[in-house]
PDB file of N, CA and C in Angstrom:
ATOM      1  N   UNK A   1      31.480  24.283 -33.793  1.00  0.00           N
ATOM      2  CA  UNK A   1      30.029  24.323 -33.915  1.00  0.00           C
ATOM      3  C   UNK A   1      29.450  24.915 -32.633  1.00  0.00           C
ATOM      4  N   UNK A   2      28.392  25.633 -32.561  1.00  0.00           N
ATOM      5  CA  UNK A   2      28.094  26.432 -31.452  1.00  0.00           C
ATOM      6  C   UNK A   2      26.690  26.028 -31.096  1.00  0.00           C
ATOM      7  N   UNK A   3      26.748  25.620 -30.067  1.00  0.00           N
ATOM      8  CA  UNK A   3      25.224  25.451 -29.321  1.00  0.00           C
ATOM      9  C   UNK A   3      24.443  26.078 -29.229  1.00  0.00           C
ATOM     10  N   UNK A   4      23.279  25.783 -29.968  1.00  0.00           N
ATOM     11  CA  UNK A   4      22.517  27.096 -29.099  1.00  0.00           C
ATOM     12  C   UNK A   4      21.430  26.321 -28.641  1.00  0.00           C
ATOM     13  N   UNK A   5      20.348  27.363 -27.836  1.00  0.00           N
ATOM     14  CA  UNK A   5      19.753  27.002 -26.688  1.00  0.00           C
ATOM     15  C   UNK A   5      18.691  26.417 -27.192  1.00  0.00           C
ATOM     16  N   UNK A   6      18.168  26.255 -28.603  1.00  0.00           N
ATOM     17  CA  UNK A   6      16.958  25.450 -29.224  1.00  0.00           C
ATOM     18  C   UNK A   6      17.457  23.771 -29.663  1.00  0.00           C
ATOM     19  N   UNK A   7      19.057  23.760 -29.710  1.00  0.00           N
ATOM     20  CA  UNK A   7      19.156  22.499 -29.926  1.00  0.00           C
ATOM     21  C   UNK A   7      19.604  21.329 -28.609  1.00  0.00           C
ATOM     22  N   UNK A   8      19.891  22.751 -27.594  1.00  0.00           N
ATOM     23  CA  UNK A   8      19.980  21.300 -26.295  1.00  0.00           C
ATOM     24  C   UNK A   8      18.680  21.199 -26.142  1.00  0.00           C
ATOM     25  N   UNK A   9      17.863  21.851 -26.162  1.00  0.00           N
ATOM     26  CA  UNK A   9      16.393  21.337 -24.915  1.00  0.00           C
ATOM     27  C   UNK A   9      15.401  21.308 -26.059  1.00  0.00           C
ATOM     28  N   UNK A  10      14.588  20.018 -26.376  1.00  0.00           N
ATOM     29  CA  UNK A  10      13.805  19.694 -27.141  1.00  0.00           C
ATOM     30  C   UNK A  10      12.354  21.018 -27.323  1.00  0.00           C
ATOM     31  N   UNK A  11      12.303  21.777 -25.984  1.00  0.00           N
ATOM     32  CA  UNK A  11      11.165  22.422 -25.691  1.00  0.00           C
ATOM     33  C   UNK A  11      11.006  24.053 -26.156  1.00  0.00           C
ATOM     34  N   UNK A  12      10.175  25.201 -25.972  1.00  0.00           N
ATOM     35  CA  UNK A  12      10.734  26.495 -26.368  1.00  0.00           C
ATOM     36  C   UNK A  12      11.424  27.108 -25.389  1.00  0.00           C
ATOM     37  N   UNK A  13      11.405  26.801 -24.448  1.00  0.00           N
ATOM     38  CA  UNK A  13      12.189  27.390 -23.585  1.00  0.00           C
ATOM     39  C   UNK A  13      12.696  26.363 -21.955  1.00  0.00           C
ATOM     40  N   UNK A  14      13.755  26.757 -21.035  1.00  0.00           N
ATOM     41  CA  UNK A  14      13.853  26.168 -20.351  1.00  0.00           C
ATOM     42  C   UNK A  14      13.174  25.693 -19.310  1.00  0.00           C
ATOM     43  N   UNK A  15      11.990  26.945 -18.865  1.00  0.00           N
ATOM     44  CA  UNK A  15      10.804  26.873 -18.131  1.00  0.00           C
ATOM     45  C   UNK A  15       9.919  25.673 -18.175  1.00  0.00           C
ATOM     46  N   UNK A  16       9.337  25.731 -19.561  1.00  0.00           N
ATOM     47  CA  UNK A  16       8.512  24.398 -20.084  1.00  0.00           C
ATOM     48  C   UNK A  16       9.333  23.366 -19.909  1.00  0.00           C
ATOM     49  N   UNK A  17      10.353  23.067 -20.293  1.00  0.00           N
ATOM     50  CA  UNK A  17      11.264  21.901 -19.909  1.00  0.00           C
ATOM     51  C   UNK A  17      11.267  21.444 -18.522  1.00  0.00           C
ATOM     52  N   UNK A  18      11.512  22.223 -17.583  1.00  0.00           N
ATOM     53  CA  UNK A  18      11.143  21.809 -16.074  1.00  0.00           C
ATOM     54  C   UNK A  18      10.123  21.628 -15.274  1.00  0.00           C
ATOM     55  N   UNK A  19       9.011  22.715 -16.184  1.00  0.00           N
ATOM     56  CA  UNK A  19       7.410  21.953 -15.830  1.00  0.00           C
ATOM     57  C   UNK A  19       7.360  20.845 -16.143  1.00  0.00           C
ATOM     58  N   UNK A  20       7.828  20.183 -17.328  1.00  0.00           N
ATOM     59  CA  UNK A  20       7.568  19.167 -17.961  1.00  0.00           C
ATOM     60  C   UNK A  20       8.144  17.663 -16.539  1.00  0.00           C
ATOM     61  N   UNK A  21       9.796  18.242 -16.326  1.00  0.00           N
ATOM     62  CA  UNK A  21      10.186  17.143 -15.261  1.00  0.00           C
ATOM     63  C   UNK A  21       9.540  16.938 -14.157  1.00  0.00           C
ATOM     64  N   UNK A  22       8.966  18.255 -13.565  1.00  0.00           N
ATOM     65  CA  UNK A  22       8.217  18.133 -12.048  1.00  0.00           C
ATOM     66  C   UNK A  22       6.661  17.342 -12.286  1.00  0.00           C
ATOM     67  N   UNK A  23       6.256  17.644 -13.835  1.00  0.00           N
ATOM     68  CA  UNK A  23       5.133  16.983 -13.709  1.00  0.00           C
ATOM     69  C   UNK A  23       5.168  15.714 -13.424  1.00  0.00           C
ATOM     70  N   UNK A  24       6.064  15.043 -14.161  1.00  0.00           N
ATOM     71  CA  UNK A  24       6.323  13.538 -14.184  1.00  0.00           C
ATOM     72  C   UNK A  24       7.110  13.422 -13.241  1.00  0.00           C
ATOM     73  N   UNK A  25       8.083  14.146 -12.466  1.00  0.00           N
ATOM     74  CA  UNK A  25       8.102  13.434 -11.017  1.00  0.00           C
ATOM     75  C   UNK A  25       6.766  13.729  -9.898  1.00  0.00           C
ATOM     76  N   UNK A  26       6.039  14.754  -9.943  1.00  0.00           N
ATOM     77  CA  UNK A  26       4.650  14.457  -8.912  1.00  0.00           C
ATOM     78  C   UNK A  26       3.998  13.672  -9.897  1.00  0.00           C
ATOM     79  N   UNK A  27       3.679  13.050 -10.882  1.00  0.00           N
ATOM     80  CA  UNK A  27       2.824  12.183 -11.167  1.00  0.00           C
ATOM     81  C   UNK A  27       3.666  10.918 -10.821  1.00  0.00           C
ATOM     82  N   UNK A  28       4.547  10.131 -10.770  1.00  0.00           N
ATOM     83  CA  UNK A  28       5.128   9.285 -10.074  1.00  0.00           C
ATOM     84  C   UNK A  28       4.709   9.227  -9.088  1.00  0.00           C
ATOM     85  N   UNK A  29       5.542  10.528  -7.965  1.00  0.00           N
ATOM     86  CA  UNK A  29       5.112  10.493  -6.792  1.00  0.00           C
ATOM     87  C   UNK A  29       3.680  10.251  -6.372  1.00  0.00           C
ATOM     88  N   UNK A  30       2.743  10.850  -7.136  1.00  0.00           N
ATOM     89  CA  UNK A  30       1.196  10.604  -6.760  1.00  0.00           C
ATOM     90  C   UNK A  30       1.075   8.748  -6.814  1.00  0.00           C
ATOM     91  N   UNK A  31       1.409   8.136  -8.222  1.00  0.00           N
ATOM     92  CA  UNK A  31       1.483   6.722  -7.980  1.00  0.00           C
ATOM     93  C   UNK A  31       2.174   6.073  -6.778  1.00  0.00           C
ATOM     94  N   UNK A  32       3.295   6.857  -6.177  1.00  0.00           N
ATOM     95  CA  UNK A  32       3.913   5.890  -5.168  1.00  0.00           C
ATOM     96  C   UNK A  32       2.880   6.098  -4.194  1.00  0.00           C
ATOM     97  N   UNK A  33       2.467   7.350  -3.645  1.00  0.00           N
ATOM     98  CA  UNK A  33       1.378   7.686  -2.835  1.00  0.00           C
ATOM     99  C   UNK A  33       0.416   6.675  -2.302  1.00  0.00           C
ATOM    100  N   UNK A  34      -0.233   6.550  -3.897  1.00  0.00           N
ATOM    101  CA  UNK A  34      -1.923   5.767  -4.081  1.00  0.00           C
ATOM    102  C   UNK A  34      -1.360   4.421  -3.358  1.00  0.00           C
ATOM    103  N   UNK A  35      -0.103   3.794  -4.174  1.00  0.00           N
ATOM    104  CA  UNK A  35      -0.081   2.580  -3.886  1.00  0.00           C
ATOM    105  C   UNK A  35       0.097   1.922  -2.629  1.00  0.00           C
ATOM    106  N   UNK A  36       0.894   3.038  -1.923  1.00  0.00           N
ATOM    107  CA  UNK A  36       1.790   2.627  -0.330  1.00  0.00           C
ATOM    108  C   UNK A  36      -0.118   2.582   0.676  1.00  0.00           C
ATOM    109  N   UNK A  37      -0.897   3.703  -0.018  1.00  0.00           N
ATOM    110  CA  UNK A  37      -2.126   3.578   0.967  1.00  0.00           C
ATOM    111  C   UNK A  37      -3.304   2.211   0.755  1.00  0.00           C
ATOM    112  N   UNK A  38      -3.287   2.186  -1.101  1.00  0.00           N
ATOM    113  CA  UNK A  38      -4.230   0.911  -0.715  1.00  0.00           C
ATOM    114  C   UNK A  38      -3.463  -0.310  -0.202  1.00  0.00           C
ATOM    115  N   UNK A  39      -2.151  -0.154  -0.444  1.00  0.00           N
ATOM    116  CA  UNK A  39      -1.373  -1.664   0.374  1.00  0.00           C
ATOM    117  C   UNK A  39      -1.592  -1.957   1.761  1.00  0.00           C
ATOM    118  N   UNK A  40      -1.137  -0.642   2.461  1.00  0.00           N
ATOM    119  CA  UNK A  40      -1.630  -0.582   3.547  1.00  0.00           C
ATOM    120  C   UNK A  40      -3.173  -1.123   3.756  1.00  0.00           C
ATOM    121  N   UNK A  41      -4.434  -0.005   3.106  1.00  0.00           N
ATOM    122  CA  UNK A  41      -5.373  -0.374   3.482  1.00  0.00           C
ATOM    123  C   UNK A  41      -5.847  -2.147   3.483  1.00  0.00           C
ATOM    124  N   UNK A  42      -5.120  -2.487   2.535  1.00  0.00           N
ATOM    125  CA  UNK A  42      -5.295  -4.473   2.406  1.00  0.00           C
ATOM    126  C   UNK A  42      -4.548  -4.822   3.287  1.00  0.00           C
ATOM    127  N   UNK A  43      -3.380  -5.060   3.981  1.00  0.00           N
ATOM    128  CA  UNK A  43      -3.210  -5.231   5.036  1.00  0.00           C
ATOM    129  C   UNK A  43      -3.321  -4.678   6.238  1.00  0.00           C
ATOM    130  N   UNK A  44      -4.468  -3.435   6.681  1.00  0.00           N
ATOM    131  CA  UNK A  44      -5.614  -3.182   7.725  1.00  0.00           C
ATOM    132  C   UNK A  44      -6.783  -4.390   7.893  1.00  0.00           C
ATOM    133  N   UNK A  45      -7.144  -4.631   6.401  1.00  0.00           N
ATOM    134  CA  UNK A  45      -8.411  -5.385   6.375  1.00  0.00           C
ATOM    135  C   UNK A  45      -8.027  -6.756   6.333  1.00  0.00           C
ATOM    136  N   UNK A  46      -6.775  -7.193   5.705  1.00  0.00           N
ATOM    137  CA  UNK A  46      -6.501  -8.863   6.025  1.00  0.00           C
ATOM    138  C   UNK A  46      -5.726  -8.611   7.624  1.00  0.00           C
ATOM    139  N   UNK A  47      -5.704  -7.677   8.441  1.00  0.00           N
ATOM    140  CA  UNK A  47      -5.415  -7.906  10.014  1.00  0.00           C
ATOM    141  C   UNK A  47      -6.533  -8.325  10.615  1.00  0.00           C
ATOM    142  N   UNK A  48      -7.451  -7.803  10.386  1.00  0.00           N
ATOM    143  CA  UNK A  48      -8.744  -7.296  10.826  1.00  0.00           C
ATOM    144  C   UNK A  48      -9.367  -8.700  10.270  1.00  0.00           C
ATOM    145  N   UNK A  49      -9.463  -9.291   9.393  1.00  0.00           N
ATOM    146  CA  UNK A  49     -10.226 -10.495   9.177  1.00  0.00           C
ATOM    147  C   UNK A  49      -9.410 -11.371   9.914  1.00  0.00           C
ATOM    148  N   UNK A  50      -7.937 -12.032   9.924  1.00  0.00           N
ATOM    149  CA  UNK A  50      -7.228 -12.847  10.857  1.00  0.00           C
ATOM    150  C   UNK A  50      -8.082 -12.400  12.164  1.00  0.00           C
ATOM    151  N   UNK A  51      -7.664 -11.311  12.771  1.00  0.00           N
ATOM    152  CA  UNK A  51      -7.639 -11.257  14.386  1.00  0.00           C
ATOM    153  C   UNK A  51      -8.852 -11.847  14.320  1.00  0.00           C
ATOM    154  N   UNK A  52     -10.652 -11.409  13.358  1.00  0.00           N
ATOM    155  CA  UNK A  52     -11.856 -11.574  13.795  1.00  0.00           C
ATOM    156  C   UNK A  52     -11.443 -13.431  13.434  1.00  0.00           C
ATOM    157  N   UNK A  53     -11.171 -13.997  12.570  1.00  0.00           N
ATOM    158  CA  UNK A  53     -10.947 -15.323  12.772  1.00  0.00           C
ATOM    159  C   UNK A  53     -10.526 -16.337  13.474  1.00  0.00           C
ATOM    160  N   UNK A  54      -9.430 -15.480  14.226  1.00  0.00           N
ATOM    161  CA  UNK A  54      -8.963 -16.098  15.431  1.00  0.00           C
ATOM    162  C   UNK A  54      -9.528 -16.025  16.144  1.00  0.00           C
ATOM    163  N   UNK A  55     -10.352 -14.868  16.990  1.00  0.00           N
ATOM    164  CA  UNK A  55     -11.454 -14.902  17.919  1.00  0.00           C
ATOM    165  C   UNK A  55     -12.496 -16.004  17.597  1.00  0.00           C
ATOM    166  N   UNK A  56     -12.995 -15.892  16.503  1.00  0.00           N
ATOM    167  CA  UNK A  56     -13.871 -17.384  16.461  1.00  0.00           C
ATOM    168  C   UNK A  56     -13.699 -18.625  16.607  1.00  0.00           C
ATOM    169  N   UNK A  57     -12.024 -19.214  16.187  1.00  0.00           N
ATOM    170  CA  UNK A  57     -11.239 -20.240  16.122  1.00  0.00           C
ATOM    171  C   UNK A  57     -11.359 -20.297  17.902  1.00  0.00           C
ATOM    172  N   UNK A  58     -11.137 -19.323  18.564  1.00  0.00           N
ATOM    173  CA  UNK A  58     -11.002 -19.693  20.121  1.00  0.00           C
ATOM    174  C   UNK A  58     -12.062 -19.562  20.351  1.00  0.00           C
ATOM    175  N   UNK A  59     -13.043 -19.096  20.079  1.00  0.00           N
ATOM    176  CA  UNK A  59     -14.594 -19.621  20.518  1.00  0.00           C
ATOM    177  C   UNK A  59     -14.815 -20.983  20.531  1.00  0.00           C
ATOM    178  N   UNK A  60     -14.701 -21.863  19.352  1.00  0.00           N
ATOM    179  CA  UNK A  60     -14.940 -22.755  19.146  1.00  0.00           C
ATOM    180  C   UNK A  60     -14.345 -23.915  20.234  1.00  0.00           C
ATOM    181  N   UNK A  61     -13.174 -23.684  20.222  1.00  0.00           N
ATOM    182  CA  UNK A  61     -12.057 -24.174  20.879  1.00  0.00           C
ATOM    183  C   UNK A  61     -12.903 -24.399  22.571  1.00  0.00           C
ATOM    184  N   UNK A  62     -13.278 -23.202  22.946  1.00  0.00           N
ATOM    185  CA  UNK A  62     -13.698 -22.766  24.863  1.00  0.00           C
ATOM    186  C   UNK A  62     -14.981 -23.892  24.186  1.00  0.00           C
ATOM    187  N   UNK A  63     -15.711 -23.910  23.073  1.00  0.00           N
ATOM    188  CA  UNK A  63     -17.266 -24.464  23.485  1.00  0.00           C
ATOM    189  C   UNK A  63     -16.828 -26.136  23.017  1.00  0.00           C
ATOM    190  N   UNK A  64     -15.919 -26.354  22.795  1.00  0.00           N
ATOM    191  CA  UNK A  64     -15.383 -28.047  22.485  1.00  0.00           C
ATOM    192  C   UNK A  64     -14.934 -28.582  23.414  1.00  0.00           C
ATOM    193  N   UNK A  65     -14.413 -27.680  24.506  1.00  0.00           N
ATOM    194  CA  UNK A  65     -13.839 -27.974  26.014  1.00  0.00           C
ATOM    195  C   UNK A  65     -15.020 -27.808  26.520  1.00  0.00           C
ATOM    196  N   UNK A  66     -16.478 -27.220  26.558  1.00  0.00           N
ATOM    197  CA  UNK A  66     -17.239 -27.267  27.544  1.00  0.00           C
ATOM    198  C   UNK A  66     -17.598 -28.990  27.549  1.00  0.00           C
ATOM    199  N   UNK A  67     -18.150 -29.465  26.439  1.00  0.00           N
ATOM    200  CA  UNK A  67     -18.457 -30.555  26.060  1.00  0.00           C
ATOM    201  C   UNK A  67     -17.607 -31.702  26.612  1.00  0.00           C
ATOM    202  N   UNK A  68     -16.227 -31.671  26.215  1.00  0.00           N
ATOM    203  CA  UNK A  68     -15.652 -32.327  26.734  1.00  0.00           C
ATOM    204  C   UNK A  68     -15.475 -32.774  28.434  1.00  0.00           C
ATOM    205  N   UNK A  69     -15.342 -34.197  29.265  1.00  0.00           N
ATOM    206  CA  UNK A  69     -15.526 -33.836  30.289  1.00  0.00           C
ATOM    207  C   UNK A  69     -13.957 -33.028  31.287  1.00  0.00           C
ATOM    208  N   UNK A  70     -14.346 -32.998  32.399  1.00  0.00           N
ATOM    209  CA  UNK A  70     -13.108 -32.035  33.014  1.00  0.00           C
ATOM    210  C   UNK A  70     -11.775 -32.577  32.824  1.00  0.00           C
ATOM    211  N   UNK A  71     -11.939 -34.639  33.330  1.00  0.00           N
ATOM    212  CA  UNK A  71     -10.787 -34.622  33.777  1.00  0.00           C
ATOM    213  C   UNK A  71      -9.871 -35.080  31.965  1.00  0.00           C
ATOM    214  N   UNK A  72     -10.385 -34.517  30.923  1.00  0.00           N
ATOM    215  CA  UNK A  72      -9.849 -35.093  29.777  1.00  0.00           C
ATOM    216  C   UNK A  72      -9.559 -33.729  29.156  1.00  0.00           C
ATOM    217  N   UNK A  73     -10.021 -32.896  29.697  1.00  0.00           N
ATOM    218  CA  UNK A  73      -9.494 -31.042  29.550  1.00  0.00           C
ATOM    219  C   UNK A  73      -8.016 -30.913  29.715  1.00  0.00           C
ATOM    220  N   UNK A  74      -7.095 -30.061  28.951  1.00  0.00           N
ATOM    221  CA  UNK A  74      -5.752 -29.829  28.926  1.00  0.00           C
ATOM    222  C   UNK A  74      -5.703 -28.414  29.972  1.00  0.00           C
TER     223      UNK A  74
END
């Protein structure tokens, strides 16, 4: 039985067949893209809320020691 070139490749030709793979590997790739940046961007903004929380946590901390007297200060 002899192969021919319309029954290996579902498409009309081999061209379209490989547009077809690169599309769907850059459309993948575009998803891995999107995702690696908004991940990132959420852990920019949950850094960024910790650090500003911790700065307040030690605010609090310096104005609970003012109150307190000296010799009961750590």
């Amino acid at each position: 039985m002899m192969h021919t070139y319309k029954n290996l490749y579902p498409h009309n030709n081999l061209r379209q067949f490989l547009m077809k793979i690169n599309t769907n590997r850059n459309e993948r790739r575009t998803v891995i893209i999107r995702e690696f940046f908004h991940n990132a961007l959420a852990l920019a903004v949950m850094k960024q809320s910790l650090l500003e929380a911790s700065k307040e946590m030690n605010l609090q901390v310096v104005d609970q020691k003012k109150v307190i007297p000296r010799y009961f200060q750590g």
